[in-house]
Protein backbone atom coordinates (compact mmCIF):
# COMPACT_ATOMS: atom_id res chain seq x y z
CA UNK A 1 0.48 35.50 10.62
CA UNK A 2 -1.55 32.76 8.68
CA UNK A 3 -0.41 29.29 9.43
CA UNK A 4 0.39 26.58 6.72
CA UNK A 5 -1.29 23.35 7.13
CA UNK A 6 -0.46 20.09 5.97
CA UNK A 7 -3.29 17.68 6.66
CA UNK A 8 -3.39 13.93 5.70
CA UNK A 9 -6.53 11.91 5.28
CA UNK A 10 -7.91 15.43 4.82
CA UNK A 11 -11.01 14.19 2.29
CA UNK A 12 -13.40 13.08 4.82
CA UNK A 13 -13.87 12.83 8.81
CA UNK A 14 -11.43 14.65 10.93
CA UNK A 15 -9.05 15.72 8.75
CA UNK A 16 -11.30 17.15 6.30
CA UNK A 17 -13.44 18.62 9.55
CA UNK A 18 -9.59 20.79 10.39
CA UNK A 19 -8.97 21.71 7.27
CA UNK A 20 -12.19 23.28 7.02
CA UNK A 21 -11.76 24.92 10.68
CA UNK A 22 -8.03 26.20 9.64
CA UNK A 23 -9.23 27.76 6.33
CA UNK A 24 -11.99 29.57 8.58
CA UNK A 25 -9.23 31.12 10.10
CA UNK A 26 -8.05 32.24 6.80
CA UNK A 27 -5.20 29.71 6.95
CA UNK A 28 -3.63 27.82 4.14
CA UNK A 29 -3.77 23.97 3.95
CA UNK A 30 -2.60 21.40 1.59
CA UNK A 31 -5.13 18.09 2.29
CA UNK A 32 -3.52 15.28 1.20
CA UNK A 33 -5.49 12.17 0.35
CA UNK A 34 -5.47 9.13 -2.07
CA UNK A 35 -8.57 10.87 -3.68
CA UNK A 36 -8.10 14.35 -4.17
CA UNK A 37 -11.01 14.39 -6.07
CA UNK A 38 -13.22 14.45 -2.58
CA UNK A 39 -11.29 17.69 -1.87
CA UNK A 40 -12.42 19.12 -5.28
CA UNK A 41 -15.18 21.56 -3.56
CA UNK A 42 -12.99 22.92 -0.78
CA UNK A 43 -10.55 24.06 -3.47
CA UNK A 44 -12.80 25.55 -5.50
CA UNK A 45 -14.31 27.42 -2.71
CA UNK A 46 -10.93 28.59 -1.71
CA UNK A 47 -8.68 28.40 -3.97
CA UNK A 48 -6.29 30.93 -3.06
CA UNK A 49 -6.13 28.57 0.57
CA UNK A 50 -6.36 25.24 -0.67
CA UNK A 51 -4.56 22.87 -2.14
CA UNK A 52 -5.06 18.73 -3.01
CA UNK A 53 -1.66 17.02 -2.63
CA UNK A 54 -1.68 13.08 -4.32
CA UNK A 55 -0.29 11.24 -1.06
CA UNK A 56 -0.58 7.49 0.14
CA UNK A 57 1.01 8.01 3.67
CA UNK A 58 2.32 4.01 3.32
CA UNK A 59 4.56 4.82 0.71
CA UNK A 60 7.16 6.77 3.01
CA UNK A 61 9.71 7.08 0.55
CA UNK A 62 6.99 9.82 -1.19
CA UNK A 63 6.93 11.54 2.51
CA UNK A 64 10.09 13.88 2.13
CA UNK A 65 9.63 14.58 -1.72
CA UNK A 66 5.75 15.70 -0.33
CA UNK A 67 7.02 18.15 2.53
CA UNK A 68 9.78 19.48 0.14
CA UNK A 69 7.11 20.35 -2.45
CA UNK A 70 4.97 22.33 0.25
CA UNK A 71 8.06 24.21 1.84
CA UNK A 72 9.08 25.06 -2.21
CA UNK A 73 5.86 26.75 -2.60
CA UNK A 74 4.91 27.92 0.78
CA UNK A 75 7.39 28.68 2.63
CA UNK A 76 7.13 26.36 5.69
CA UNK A 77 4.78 24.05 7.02
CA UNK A 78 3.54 25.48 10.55
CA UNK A 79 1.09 22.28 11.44
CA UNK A 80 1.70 18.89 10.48
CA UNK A 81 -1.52 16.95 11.11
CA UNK A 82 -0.98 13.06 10.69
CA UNK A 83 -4.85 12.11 10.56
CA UNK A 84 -5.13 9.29 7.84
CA UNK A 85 -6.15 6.40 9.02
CA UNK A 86 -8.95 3.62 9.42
CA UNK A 87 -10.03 0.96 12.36
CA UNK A 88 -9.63 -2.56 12.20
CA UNK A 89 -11.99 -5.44 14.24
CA UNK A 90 -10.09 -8.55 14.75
CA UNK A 91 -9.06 -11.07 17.63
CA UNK A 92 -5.50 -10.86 18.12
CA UNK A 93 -4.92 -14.29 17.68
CA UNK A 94 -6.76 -14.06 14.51
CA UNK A 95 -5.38 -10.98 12.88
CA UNK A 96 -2.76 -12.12 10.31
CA UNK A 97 0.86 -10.83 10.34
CA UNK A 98 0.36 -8.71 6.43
CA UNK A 99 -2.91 -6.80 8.49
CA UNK A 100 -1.12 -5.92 11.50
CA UNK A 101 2.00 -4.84 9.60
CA UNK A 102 -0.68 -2.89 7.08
CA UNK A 103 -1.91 -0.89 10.41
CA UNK A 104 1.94 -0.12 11.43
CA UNK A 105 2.28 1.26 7.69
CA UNK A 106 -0.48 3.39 8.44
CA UNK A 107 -0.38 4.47 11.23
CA UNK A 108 2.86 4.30 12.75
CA UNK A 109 5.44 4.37 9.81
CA UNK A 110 3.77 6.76 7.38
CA UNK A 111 3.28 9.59 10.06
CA UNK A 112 6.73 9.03 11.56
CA UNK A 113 8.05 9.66 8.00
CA UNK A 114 6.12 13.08 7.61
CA UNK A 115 7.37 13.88 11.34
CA UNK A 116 11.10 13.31 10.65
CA UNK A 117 10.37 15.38 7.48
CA UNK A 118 9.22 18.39 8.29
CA UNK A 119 10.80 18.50 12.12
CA UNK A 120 14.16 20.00 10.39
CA UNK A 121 12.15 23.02 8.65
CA UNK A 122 10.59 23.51 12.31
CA UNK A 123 13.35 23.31 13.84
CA UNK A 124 15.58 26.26 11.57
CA UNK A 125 12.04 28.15 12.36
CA UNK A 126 11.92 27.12 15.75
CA UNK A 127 8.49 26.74 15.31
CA UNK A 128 5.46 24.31 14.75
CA UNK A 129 3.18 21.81 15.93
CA UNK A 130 2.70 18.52 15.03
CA UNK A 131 -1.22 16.70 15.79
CA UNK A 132 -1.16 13.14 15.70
CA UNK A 133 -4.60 12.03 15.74
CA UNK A 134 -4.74 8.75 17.86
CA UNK A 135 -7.70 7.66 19.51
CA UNK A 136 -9.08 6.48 23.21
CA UNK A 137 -7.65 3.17 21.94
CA UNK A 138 -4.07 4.39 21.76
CA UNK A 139 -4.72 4.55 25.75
CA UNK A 140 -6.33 1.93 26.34
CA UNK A 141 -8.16 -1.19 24.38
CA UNK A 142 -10.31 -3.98 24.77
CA UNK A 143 -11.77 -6.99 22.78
CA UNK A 144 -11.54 -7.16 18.95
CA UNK A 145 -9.20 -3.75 18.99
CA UNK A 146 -5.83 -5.37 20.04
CA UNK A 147 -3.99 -4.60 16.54
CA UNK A 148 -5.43 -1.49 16.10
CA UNK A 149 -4.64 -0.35 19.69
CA UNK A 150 -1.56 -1.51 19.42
CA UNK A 151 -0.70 0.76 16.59
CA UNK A 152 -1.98 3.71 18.52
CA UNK A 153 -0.12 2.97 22.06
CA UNK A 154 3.31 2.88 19.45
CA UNK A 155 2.21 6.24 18.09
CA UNK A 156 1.60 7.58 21.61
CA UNK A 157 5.25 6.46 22.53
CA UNK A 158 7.08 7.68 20.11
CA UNK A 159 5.07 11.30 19.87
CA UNK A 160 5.52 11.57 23.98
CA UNK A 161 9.18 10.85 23.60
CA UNK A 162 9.16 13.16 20.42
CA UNK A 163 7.49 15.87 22.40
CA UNK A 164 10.10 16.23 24.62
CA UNK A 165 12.92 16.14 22.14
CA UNK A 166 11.25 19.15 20.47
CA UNK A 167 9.93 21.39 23.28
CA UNK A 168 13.44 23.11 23.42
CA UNK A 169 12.82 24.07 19.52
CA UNK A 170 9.58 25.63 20.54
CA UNK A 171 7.96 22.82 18.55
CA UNK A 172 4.72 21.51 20.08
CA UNK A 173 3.64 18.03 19.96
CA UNK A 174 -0.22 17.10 20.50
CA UNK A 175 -1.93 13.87 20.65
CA UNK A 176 -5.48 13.75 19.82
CA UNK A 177 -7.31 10.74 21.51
CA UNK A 178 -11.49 10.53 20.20
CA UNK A 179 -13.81 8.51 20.93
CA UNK A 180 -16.75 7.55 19.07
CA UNK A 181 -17.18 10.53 16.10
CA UNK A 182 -19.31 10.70 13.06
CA UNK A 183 -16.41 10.82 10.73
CA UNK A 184 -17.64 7.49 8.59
CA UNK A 185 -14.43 5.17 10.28
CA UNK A 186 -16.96 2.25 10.71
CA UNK A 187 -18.20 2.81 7.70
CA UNK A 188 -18.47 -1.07 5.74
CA UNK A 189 -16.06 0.11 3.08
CA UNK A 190 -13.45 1.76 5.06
CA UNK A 191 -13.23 -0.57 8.47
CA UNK A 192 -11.34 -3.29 8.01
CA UNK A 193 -11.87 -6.89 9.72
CA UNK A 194 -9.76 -10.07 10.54
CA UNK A 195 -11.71 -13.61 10.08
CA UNK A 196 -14.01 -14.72 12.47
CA UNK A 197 -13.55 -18.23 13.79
CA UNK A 198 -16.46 -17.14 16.48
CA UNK A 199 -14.12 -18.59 19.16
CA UNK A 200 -14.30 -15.23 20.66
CA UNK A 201 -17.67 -14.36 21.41
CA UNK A 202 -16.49 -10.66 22.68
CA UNK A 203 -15.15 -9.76 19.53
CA UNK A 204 -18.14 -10.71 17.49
CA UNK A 205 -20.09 -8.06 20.32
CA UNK A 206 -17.27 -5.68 19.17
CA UNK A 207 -17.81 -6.62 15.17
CA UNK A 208 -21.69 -5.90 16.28
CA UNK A 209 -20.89 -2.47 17.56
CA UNK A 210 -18.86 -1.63 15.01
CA UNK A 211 -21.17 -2.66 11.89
CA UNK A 212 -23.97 -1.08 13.16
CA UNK A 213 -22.58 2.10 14.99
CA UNK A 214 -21.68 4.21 11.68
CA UNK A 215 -23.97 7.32 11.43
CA UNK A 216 -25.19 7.40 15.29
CA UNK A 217 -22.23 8.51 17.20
CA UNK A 218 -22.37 11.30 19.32
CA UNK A 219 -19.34 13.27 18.41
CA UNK A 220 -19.63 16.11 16.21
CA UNK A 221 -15.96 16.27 13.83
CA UNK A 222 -16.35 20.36 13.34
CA UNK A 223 -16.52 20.82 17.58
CA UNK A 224 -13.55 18.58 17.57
CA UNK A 225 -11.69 20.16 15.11
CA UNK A 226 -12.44 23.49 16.30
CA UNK A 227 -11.08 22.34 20.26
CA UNK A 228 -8.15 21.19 18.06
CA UNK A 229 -7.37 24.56 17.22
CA UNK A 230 -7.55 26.04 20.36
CA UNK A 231 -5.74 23.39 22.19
CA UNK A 232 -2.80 24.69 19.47
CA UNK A 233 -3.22 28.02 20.10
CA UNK A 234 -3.13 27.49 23.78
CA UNK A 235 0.04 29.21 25.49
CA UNK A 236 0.28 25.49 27.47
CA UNK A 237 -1.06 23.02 24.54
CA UNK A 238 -1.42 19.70 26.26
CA UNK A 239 0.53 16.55 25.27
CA UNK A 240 -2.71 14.84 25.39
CA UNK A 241 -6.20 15.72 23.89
CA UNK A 242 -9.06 12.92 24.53
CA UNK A 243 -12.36 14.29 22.97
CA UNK A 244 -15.70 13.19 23.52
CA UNK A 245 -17.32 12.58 26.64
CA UNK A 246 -16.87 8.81 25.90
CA UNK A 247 -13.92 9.15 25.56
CA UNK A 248 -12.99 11.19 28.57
CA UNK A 249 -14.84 8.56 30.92
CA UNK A 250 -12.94 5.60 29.55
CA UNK A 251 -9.38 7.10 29.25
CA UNK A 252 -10.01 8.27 33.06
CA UNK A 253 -11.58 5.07 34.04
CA UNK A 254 -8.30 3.28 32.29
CA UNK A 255 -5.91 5.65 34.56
CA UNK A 256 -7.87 4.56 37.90
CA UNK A 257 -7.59 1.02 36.97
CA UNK A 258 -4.32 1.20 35.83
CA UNK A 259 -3.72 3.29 39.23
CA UNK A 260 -5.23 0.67 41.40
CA UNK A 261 -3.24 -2.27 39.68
CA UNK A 262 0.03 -0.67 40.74
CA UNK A 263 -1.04 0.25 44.17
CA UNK A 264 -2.52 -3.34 45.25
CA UNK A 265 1.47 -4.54 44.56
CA UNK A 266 3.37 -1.53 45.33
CA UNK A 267 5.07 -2.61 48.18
CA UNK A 268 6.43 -5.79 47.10
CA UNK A 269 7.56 -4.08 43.75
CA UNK A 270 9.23 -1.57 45.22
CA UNK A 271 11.17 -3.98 47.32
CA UNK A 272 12.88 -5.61 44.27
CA UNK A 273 16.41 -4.12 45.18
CA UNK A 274 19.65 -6.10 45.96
CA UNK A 275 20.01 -6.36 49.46
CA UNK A 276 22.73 -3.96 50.17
């Protein structure tokens, strides 16, 4: 049977890059976006598969009211893909308190809202998945990327805890960790940026990378989106997806690291007991 897709962010980058891979598959999916207007030519193309839903993922209160409307005219809503979302360069002693809780609207709060929304369709069903598109930085992070990280690692949390709340319900849970993909996230308009005092000379190398990177990344969105799909389709879809080679190397390089941290203390944390 055809799935039902609901895809955020779905007018550009990765979302737009599934919902092009799910209506190959003769799936239906309802992109929502700010814009629907920059969905326009996928519904036109298919518009017996496609629909443009009006959604700003901040406003949460708009999140159940959204989901209802899909379920009302389709039925059910087999993926949830929470994709919107944009990056943000800043020190973290220069990123002010409105930006930070702007990327926890974004990214933390307006996908939890969709989650809690459709998980109790999906759970009568007993059936779904739900993609949460993170990125390398929701593993680890690094100059400039301390807010924006830090809104991934709380996604990560929470969908790792969700995950096995919902594996009973035969509801999977799969988070998507990229690296560096041509999806137009650094582009000027769309990447957001603290104020530079240019105390922190790393983060200006980071504001370099970023400015300049759009258009030459290596990672193709439609190869990602179609591993997306077959990671769902997977009988053992893994809790974890990092794509990119990039991306692979540094979340693996993080683990060792990580790894060799707890090992070079182990025995003295370990012995942290009352004496008995």
């Amino acid at each position: 049977m055809n799935k039902v897709w609901l895809v955020t962010g779905a007018s550009s980058g990765f979302g737009r890059a599934i919902a092009e891979a799910a209506l190959a598959e003769g799936d239906v999916v309802v992109g929502a976006a700010r814009r629907t207007e920059a969905l326009a030519d996928l519904v036109a193309a298919r518009p017996d598969q496609m629909e443009a839903l009006s959604l700003d993922v901040t406003d949460t209160a708009a999140a159940e009211a959204a989901v209802r409307d899909v379920v009302a005219r389709h039925g059910r809503i087999d993926v949830l893909v929470n994709n919107a979302g944009r990056t943000h360069v800043g020190a973290f002693e220069e990123t002010t308190e409105a930006e930070l809780r702007e990327l926890f609207d974004l990214h933390v709060f307006g996908p939890a809202a969709l989650t809690r929304a459709v998980l109790p369709h999906m759970r009568e069903r007993r059936s779904g998945a739900i993609v949460q598109m993170s990125s390398m930085g929701g593993q680890m992070s690094f100059a400039g990327f301390s807010a924006y990280s830090g809104t991934k690692f709380a996604l990560e949390g929470l969908s790792e805890g969700l995950a096995d709340e919902v594996r009973d319900f035969g509801i999977k849970v799969l988070i998507v960790e990229p690296g560096s993909f041509r999806t137009g996230l650094f582009e000027a308009g769309r990447a957001g940026a603290s104020a530079d005092t240019g105390v922190y000379a790393k983060v200006s190398e980071t504001r370099g990378f970023v400015s300049g990177g759009d258009g030459s990344q290596p990672g193709d969105p439609a190869k990602a989106a179609a591993l997306i799909l077959a990671a769902l389709d997977a009988e053992e879809t893994p809790l974890r997806l990092p794509l990119g080679d990039d991306a692979v190397t540094a979340v693996l390089g993080h683990l060792d690291a990580v790894r060799a941290d707890i090992a070079a203390w182990e025995k003295r944390t370990r012995a942290t007991a009352f004496e008995d």
